[in-house]
PDB file of N, CA and C in Angstrom:
ATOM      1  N   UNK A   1      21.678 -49.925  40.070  1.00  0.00           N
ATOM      2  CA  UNK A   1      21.255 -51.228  40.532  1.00  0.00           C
ATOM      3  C   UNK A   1      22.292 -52.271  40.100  1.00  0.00           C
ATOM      4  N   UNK A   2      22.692 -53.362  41.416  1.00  0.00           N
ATOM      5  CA  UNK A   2      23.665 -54.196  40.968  1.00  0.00           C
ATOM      6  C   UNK A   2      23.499 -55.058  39.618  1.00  0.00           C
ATOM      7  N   UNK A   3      21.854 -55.289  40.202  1.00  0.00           N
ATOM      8  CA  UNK A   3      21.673 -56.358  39.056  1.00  0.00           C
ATOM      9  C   UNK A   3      21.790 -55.817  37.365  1.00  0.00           C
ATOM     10  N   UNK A   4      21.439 -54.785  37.479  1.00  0.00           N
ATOM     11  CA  UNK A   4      21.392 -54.581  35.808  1.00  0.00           C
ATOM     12  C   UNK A   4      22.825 -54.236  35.196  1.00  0.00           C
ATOM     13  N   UNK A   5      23.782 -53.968  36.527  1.00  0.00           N
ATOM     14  CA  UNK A   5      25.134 -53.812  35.530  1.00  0.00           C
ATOM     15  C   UNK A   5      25.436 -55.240  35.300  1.00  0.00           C
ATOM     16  N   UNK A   6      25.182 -56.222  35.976  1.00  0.00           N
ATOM     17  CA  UNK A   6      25.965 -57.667  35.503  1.00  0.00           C
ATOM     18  C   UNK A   6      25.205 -58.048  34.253  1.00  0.00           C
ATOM     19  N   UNK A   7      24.238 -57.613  34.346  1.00  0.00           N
ATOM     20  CA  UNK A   7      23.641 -58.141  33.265  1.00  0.00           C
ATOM     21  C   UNK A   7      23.996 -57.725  31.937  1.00  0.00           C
ATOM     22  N   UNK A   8      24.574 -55.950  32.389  1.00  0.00           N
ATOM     23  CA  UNK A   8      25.468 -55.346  30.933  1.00  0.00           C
ATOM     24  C   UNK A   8      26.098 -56.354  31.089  1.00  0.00           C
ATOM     25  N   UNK A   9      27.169 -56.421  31.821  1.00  0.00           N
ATOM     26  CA  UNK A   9      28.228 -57.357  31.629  1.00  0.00           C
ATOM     27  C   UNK A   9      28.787 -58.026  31.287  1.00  0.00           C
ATOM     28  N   UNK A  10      27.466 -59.270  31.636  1.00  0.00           N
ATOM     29  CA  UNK A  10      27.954 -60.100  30.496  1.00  0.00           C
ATOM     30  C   UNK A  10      27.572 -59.765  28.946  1.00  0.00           C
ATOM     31  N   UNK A  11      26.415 -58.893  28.362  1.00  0.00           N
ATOM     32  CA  UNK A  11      26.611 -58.579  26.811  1.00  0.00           C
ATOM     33  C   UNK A  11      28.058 -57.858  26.528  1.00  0.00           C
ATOM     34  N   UNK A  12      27.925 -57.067  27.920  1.00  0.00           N
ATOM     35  CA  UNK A  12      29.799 -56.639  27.455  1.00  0.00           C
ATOM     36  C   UNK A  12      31.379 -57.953  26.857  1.00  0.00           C
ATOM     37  N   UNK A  13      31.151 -58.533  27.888  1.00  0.00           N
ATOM     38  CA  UNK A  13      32.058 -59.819  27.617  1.00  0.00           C
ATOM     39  C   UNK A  13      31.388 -60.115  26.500  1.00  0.00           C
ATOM     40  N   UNK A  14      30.392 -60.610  25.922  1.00  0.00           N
ATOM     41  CA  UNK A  14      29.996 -61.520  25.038  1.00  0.00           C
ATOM     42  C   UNK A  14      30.530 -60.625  23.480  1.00  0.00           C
ATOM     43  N   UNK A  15      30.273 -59.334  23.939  1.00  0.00           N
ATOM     44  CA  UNK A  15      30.938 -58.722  22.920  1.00  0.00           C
ATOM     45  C   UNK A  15      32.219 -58.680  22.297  1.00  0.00           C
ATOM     46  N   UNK A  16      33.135 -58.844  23.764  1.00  0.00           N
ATOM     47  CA  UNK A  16      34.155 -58.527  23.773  1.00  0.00           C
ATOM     48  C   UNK A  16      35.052 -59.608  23.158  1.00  0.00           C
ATOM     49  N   UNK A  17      34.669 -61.235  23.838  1.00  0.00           N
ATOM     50  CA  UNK A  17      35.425 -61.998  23.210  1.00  0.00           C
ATOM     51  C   UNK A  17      34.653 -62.849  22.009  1.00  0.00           C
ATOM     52  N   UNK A  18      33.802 -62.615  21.479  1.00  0.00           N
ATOM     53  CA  UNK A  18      33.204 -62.857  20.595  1.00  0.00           C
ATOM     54  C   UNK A  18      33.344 -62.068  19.628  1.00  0.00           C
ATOM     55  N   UNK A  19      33.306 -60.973  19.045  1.00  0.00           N
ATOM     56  CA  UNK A  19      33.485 -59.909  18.282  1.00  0.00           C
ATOM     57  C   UNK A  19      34.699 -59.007  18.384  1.00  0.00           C
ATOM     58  N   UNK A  20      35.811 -59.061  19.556  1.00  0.00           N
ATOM     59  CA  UNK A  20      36.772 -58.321  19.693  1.00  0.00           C
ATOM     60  C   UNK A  20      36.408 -56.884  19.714  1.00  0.00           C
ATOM     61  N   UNK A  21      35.434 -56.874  20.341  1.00  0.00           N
ATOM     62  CA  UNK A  21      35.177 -55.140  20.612  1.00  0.00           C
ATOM     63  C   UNK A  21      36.184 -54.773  21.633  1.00  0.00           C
ATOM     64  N   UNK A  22      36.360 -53.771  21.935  1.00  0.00           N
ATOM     65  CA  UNK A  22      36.881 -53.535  23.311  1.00  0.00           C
ATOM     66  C   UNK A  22      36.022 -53.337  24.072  1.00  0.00           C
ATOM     67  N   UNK A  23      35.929 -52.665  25.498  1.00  0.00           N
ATOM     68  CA  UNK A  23      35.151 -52.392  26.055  1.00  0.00           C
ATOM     69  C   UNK A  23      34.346 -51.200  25.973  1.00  0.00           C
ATOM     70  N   UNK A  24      34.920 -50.187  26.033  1.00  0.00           N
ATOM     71  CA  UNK A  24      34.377 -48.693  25.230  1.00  0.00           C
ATOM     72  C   UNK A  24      33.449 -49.106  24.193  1.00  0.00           C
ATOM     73  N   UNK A  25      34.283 -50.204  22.871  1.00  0.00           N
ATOM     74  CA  UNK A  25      32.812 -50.119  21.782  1.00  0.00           C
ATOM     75  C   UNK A  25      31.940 -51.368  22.207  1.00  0.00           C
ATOM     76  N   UNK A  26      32.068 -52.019  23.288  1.00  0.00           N
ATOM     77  CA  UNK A  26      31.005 -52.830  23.236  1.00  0.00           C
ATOM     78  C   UNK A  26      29.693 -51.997  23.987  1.00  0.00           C
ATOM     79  N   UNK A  27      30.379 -51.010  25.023  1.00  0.00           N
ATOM     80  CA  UNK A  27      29.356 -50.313  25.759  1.00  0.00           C
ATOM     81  C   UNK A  27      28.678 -49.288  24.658  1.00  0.00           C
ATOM     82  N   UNK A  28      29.499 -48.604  23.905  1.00  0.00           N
ATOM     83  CA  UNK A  28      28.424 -47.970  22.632  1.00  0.00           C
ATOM     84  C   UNK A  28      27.730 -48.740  21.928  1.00  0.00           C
ATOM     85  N   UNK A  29      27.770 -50.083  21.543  1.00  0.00           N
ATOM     86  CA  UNK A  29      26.887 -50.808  21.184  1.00  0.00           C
ATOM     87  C   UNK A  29      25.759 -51.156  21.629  1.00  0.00           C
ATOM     88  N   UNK A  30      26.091 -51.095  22.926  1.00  0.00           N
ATOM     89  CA  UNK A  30      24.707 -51.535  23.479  1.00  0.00           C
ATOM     90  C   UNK A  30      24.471 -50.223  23.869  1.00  0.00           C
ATOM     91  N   UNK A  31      24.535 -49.252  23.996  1.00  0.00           N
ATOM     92  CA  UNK A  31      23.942 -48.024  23.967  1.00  0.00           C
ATOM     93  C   UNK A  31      24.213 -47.601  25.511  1.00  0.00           C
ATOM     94  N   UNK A  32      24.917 -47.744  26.002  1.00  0.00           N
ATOM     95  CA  UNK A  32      25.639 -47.577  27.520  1.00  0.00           C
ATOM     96  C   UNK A  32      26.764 -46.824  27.353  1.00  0.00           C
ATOM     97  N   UNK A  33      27.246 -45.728  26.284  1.00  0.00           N
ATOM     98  CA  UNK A  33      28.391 -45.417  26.388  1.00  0.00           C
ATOM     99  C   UNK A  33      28.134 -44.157  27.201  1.00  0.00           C
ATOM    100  N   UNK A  34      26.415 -43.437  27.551  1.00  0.00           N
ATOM    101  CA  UNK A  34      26.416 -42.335  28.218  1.00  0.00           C
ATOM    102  C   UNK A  34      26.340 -42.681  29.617  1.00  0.00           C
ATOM    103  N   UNK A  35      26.482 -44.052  30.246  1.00  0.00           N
ATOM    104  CA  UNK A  35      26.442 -44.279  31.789  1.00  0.00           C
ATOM    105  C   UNK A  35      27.810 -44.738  32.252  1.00  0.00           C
ATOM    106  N   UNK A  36      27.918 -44.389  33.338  1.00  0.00           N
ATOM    107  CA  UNK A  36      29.087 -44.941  34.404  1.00  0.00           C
ATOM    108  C   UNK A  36      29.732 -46.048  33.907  1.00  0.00           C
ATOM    109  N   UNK A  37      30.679 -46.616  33.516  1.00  0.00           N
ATOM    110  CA  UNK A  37      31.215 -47.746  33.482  1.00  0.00           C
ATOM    111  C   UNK A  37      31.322 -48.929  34.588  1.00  0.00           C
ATOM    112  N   UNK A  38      31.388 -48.363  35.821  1.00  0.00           N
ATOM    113  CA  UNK A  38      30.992 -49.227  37.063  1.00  0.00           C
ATOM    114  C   UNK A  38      32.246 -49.961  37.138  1.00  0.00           C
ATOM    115  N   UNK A  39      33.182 -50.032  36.323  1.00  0.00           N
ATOM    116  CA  UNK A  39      34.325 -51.436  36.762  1.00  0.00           C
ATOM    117  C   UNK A  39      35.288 -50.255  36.807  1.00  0.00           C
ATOM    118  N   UNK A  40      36.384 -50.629  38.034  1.00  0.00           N
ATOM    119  CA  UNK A  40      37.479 -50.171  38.240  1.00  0.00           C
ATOM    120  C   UNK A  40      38.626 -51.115  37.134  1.00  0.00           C
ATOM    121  N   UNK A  41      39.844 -50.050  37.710  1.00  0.00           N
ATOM    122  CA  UNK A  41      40.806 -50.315  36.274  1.00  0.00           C
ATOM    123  C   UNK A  41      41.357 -51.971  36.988  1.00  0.00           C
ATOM    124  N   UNK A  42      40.968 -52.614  38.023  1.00  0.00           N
ATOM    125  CA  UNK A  42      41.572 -54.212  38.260  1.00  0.00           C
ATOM    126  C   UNK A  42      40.462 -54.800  37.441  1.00  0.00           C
ATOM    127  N   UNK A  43      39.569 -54.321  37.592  1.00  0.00           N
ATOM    128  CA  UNK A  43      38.028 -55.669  36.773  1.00  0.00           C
ATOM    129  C   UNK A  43      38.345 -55.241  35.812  1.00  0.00           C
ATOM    130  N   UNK A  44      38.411 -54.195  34.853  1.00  0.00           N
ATOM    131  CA  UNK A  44      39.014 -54.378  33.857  1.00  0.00           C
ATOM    132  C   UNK A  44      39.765 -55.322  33.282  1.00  0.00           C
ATOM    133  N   UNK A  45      41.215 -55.119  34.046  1.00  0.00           N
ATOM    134  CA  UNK A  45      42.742 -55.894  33.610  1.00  0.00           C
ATOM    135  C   UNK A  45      42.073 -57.167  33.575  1.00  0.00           C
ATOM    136  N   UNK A  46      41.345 -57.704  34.511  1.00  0.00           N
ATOM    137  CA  UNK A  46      41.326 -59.190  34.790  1.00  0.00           C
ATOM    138  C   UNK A  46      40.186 -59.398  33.489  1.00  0.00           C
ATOM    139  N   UNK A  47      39.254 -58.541  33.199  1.00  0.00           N
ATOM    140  CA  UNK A  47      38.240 -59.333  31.952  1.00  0.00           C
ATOM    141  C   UNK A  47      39.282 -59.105  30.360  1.00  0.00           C
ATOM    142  N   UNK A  48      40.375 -58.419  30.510  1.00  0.00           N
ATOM    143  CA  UNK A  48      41.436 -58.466  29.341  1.00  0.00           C
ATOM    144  C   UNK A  48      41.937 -59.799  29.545  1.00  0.00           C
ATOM    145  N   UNK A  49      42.458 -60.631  30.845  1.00  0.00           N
ATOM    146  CA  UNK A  49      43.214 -61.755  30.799  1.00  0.00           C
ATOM    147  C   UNK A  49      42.124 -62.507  30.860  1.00  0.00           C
ATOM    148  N   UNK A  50      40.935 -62.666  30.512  1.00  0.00           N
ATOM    149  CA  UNK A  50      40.283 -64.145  30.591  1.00  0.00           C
ATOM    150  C   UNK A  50      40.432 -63.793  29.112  1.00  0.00           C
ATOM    151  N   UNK A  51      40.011 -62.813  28.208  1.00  0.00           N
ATOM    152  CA  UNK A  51      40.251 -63.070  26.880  1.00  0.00           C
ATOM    153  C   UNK A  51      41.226 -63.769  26.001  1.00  0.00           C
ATOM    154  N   UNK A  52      41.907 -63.982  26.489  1.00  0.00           N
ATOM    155  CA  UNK A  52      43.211 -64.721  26.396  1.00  0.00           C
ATOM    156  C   UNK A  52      43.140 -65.887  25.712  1.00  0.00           C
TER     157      UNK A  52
END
């Protein structure tokens, strides 16, 4: 479901530039490291350059 990955999402980001997790440990944090990741390797790159 679309909606519930954005909603990881943003705890992902919030993790990410708030705590400097990466993405891998923010998704084990929230206990998502056994599902799909859902972002290709561009949504990736681009949520590395807003960290910036």
């Amino acid at each position: 479901m679309m909606a519930d990955h954005d909603n990881y999402q943003v705890a992902i980001d919030i993790l990410r530039c708030h705590l400097g997790m990466s993405a891998e440990e923010a998704r084990k944090e929230l206990g998502l490291d056994t599902m799909n990741k859902g972002l290709t390797d561009t949504q990736e790159a681009l949520i590395g350059l807003s960290g910036d």
